[in-house]
C-alpha atoms as a PDB file:
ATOM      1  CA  UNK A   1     -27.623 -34.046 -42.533  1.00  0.00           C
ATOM      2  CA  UNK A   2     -28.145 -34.216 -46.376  1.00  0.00           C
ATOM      3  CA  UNK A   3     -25.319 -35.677 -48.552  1.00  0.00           C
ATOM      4  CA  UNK A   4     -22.951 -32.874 -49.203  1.00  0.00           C
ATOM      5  CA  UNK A   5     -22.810 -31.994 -45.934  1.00  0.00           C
ATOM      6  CA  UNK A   6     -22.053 -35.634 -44.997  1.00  0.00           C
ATOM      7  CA  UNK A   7     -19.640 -35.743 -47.551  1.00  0.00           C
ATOM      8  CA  UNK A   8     -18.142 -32.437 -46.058  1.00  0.00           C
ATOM      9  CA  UNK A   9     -17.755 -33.474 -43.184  1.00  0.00           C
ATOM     10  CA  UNK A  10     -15.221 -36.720 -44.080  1.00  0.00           C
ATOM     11  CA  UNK A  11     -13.392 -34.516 -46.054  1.00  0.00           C
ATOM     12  CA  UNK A  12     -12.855 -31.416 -42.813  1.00  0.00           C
ATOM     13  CA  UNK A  13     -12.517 -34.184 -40.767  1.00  0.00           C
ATOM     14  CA  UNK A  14      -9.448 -35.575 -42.725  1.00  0.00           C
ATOM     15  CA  UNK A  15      -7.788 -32.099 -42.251  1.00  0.00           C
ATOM     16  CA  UNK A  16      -8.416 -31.494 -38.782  1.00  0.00           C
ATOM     17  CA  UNK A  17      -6.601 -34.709 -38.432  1.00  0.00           C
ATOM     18  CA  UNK A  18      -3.799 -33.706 -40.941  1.00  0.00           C
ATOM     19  CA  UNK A  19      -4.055 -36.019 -43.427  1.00  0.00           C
ATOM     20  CA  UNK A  20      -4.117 -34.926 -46.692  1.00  0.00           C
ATOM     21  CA  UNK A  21      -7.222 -37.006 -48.385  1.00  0.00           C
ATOM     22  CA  UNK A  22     -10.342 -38.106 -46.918  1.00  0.00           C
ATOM     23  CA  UNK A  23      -8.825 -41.396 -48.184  1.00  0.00           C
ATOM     24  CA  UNK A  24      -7.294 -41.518 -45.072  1.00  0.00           C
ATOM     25  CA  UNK A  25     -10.202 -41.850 -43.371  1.00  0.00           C
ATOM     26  CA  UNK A  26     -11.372 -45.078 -44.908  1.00  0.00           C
ATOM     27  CA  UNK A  27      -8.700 -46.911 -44.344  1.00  0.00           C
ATOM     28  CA  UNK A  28      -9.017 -46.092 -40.999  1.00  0.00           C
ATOM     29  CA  UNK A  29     -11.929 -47.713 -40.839  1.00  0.00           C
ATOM     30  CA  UNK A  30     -11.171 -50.873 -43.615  1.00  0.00           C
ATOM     31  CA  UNK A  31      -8.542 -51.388 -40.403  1.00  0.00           C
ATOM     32  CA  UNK A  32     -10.884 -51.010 -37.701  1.00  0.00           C
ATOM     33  CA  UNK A  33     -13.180 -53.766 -39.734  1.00  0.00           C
ATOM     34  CA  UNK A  34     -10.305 -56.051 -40.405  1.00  0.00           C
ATOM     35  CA  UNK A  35      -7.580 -55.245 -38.055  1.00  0.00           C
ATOM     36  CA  UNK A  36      -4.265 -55.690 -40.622  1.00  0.00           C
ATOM     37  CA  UNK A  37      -2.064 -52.365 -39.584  1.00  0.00           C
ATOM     38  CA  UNK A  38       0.468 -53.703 -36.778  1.00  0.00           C
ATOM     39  CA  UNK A  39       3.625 -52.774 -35.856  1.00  0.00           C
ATOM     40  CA  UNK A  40       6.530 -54.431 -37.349  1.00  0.00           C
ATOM     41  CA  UNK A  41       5.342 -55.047 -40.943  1.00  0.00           C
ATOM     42  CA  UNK A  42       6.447 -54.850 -44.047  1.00  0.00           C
ATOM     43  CA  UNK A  43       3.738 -52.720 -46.015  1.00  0.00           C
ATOM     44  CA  UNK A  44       3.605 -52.256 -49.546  1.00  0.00           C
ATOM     45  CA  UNK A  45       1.122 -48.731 -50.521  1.00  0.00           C
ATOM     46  CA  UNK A  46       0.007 -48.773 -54.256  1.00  0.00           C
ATOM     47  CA  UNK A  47      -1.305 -45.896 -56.205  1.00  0.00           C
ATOM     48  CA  UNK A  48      -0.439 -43.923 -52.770  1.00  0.00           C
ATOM     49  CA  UNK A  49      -0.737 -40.571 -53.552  1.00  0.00           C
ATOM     50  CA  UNK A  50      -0.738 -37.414 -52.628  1.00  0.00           C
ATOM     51  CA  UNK A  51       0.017 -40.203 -49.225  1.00  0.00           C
ATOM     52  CA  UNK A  52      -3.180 -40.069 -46.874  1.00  0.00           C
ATOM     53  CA  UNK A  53      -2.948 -43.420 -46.682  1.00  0.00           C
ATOM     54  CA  UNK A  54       1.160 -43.666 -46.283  1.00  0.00           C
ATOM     55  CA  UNK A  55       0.369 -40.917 -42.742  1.00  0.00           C
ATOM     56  CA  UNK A  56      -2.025 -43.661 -41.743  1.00  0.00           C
ATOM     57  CA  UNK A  57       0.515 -46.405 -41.716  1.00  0.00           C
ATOM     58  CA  UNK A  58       3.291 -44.297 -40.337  1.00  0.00           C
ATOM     59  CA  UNK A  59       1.289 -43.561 -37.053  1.00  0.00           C
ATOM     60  CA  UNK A  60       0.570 -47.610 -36.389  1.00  0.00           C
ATOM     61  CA  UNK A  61       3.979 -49.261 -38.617  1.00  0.00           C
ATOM     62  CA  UNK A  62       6.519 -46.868 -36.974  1.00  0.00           C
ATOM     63  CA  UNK A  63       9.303 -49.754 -36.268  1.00  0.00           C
ATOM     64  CA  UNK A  64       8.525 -51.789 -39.735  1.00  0.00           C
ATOM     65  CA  UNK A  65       9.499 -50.872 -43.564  1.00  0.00           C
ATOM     66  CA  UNK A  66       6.279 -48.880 -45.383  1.00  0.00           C
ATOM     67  CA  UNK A  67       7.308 -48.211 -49.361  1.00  0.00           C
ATOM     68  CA  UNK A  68       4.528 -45.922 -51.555  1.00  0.00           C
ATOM     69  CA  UNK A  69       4.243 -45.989 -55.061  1.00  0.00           C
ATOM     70  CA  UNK A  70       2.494 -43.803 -57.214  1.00  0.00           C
ATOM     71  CA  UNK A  71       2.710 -42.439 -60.738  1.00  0.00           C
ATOM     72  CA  UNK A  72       2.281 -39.251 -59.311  1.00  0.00           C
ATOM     73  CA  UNK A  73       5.335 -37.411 -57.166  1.00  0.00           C
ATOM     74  CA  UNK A  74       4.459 -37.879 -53.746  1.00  0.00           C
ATOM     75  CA  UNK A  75       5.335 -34.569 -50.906  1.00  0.00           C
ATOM     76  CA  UNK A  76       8.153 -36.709 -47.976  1.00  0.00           C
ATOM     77  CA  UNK A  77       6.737 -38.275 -45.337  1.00  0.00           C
ATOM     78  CA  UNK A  78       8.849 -39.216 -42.250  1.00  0.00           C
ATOM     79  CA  UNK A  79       9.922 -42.809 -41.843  1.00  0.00           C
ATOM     80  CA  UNK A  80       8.281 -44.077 -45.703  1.00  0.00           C
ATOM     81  CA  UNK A  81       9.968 -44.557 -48.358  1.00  0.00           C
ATOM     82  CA  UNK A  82       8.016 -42.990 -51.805  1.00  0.00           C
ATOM     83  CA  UNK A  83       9.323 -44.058 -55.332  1.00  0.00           C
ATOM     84  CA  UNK A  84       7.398 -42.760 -58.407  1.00  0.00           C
ATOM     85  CA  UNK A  85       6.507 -45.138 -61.655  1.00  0.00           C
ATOM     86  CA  UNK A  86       4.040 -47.844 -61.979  1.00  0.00           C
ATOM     87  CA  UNK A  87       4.122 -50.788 -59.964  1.00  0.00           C
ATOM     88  CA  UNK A  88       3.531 -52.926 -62.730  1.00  0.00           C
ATOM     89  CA  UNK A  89       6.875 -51.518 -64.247  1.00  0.00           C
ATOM     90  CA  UNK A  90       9.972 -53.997 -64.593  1.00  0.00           C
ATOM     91  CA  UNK A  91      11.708 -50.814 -62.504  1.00  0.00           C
ATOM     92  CA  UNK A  92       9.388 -50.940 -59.783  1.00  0.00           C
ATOM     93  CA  UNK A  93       9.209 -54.144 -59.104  1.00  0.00           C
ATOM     94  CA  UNK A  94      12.889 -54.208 -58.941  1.00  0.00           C
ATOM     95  CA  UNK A  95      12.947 -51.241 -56.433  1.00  0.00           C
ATOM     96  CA  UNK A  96      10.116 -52.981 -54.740  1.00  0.00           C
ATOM     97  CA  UNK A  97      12.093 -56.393 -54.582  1.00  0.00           C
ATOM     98  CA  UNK A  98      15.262 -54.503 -53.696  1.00  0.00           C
ATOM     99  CA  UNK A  99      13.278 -52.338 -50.579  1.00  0.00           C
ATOM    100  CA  UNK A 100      11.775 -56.104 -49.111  1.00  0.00           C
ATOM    101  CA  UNK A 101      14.562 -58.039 -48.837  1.00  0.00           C
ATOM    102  CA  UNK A 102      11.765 -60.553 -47.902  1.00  0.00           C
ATOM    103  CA  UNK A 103       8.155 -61.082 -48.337  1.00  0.00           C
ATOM    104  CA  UNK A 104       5.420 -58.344 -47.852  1.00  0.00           C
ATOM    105  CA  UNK A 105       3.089 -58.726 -45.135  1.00  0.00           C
ATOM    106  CA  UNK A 106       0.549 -56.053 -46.366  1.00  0.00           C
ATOM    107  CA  UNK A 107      -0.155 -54.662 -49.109  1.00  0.00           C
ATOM    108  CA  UNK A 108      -2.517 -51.670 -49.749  1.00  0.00           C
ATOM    109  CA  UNK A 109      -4.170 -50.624 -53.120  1.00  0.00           C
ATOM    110  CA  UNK A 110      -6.731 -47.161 -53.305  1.00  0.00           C
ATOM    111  CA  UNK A 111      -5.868 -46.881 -57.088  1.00  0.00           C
ATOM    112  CA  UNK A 112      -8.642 -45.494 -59.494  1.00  0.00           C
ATOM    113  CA  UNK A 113      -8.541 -45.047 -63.246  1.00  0.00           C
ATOM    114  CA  UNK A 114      -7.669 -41.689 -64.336  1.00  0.00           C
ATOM    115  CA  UNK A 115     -11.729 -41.020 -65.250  1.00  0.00           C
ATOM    116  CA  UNK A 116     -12.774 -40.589 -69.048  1.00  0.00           C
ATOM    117  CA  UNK A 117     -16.043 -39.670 -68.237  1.00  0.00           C
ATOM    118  CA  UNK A 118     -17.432 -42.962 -69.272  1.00  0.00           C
ATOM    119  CA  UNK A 119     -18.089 -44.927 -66.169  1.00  0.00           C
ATOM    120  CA  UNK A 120     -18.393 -48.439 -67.320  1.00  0.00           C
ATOM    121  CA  UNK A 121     -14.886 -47.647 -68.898  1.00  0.00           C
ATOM    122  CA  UNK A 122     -13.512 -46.367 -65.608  1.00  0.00           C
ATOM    123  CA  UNK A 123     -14.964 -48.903 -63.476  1.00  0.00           C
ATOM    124  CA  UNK A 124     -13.375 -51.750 -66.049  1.00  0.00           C
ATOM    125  CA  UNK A 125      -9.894 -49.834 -65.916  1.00  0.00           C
ATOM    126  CA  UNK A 126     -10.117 -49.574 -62.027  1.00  0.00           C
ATOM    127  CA  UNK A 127     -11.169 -53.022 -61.735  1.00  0.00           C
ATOM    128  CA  UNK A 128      -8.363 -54.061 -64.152  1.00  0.00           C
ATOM    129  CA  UNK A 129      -5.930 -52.384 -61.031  1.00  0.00           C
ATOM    130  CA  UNK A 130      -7.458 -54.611 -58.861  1.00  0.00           C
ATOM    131  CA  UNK A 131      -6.857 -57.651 -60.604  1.00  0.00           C
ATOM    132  CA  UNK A 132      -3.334 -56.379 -60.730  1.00  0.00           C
ATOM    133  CA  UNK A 133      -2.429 -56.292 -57.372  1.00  0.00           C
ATOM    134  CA  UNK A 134      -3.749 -59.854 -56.593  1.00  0.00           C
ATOM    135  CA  UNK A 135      -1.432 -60.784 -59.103  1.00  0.00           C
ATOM    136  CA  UNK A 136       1.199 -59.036 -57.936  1.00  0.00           C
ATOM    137  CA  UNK A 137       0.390 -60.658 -54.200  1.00  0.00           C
ATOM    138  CA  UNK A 138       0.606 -63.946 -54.950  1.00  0.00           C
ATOM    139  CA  UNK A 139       4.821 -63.878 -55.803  1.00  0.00           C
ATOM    140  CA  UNK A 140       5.398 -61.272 -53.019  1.00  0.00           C
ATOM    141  CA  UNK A 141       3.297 -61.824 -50.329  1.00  0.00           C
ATOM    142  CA  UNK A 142       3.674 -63.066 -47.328  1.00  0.00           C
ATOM    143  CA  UNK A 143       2.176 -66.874 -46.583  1.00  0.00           C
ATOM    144  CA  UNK A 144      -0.198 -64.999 -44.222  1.00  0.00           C
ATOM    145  CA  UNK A 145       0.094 -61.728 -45.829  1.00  0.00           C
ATOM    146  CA  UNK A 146      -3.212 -59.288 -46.701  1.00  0.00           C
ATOM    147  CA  UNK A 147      -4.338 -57.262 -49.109  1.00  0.00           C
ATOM    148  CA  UNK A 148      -6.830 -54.759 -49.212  1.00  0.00           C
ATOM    149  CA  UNK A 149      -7.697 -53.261 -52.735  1.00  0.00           C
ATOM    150  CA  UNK A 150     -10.811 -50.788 -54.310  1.00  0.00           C
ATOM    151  CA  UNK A 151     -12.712 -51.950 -56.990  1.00  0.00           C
ATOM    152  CA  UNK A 152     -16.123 -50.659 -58.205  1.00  0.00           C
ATOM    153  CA  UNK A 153     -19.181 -52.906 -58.500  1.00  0.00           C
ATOM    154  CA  UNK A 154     -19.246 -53.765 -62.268  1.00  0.00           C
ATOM    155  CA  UNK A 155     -19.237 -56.451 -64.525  1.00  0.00           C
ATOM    156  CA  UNK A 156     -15.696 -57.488 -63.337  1.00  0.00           C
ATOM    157  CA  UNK A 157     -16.802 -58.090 -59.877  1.00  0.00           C
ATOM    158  CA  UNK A 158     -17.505 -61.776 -60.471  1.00  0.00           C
ATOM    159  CA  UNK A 159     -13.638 -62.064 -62.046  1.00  0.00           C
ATOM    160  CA  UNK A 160     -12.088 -60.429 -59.125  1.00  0.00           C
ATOM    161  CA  UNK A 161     -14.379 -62.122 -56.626  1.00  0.00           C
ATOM    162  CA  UNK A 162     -13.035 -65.547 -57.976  1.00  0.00           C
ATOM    163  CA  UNK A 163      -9.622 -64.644 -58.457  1.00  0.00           C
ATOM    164  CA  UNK A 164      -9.152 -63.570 -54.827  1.00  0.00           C
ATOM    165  CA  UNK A 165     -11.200 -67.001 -53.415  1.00  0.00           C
ATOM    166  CA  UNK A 166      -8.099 -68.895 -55.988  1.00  0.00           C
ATOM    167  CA  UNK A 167      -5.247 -67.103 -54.589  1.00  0.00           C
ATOM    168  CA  UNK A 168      -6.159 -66.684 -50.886  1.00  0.00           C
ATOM    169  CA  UNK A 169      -7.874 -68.465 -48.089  1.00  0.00           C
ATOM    170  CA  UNK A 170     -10.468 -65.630 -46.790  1.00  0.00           C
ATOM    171  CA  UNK A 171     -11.989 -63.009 -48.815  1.00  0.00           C
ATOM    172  CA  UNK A 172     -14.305 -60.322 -47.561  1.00  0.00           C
ATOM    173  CA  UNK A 173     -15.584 -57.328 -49.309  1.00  0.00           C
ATOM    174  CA  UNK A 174     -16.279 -53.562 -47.649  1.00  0.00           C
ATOM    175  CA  UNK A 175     -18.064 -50.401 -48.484  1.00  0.00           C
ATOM    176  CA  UNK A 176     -16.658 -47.706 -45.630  1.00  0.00           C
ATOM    177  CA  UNK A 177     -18.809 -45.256 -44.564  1.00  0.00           C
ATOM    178  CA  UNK A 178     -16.249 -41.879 -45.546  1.00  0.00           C
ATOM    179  CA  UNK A 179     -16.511 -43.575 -49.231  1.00  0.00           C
ATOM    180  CA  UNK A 180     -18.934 -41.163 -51.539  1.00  0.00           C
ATOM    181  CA  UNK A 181     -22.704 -42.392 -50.897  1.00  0.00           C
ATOM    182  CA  UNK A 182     -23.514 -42.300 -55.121  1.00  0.00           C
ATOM    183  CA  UNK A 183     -19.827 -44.143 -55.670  1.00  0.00           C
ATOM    184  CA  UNK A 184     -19.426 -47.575 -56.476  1.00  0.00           C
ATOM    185  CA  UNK A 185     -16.430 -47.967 -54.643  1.00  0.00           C
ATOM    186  CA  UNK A 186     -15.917 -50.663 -52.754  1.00  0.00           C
ATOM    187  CA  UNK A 187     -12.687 -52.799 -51.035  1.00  0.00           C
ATOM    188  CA  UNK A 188     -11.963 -56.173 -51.075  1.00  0.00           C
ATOM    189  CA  UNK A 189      -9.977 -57.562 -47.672  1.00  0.00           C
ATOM    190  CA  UNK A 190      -8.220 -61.164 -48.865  1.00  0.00           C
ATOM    191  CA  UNK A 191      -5.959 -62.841 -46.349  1.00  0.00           C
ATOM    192  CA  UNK A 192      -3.764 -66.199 -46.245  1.00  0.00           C
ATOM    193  CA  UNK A 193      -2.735 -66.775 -49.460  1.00  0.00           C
ATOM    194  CA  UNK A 194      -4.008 -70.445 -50.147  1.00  0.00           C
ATOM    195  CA  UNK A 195      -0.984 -71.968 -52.223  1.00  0.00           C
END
């Protein structure tokens, strides 16, 4: 099978299964690897559009509280709650902090830069997102709380490596398989946070 056609076949496999990204399909598999969607949990789903990832959680966090956030308007989706703005907005974190009466147990990031068409630009905006949302984790997570969050191999990779071996007590890093063979995608998985 040559590339496009592998590539093809993530993305008709993610509509047979009616999700509406191939997205979908890698976290799928980030859970299969780490084993963090339960029911019962309080999920936080950055940068969740158009929601692949949000009709993941639903199917496996159907008796917990699931809240997406995106910058873009995001189509319903039984049982989650969808706000649009910028999580890093004074606004949204007071709509997150309103939705979680208490801590987050999980929370998922498959944000990307929008792309400029200079890739060490992107990957340092991306990887700026990243860094982000371990910020954000370490005021609203959970004392054993996760977070899983794409970055792309670049010079930042050392920062965000560190960072996450500061804030939590296990780090682990994951390229899935549905992820674009020529991108540099990858996903950090960082559990326990260690203060």
């Amino acid at each position: 099978m040559d590339k496009t056609n592998y590539q093809d076949h993530f993305f008709f496999r993610a509509k047979t299964l009616g999700y509406r990204s191939r997205s979908a399909l890698k976290l799928i598999e980030l859970n299969k690897k780490f084993k963090f969607l339960k029911n019962g949990l309080n999920i936080l789903d950055v940068g969740s559009y158009p929601g692949g990832w949000c009709q993941v959680i639903q199917k496996k966090n159907n008796k917990g509280k699931t809240l997406g956030i995106d910058l873009k308007k995001i189509e319903q989706i039984k049982g989650i709650k969808l706000i649009e703005g910028d999580f890093l907005d004074t606004n949204s974190k007071k709509k997150i902090n309103e939705y979680f009466a208490s801590s987050i147990d999980l929370i998922l990031s498959d944000m990307a830069s929008n792309t400029t068409g200079n890739k060490g630009l992107d990957c340092m905006r991306t990887n700026q997102l990243c860094l982000d949302v371990l910020d954000f984790s370490k005021n609203k997570l959970s004392k054993n709380g996760v977070v899983i969050s794409k970055f792309f191999m670049g010079e930042e990779f050392n920062e965000i490596k560190t960072k996450a071996k500061k804030n939590f007590k296990k780090i682990d890093f994951f390229k899935p398989q549905s992820s674009r063979g020529e991108s540099r995608e990858s996903y950090i998985h960082c559990c326990g946070l260690s203060t």
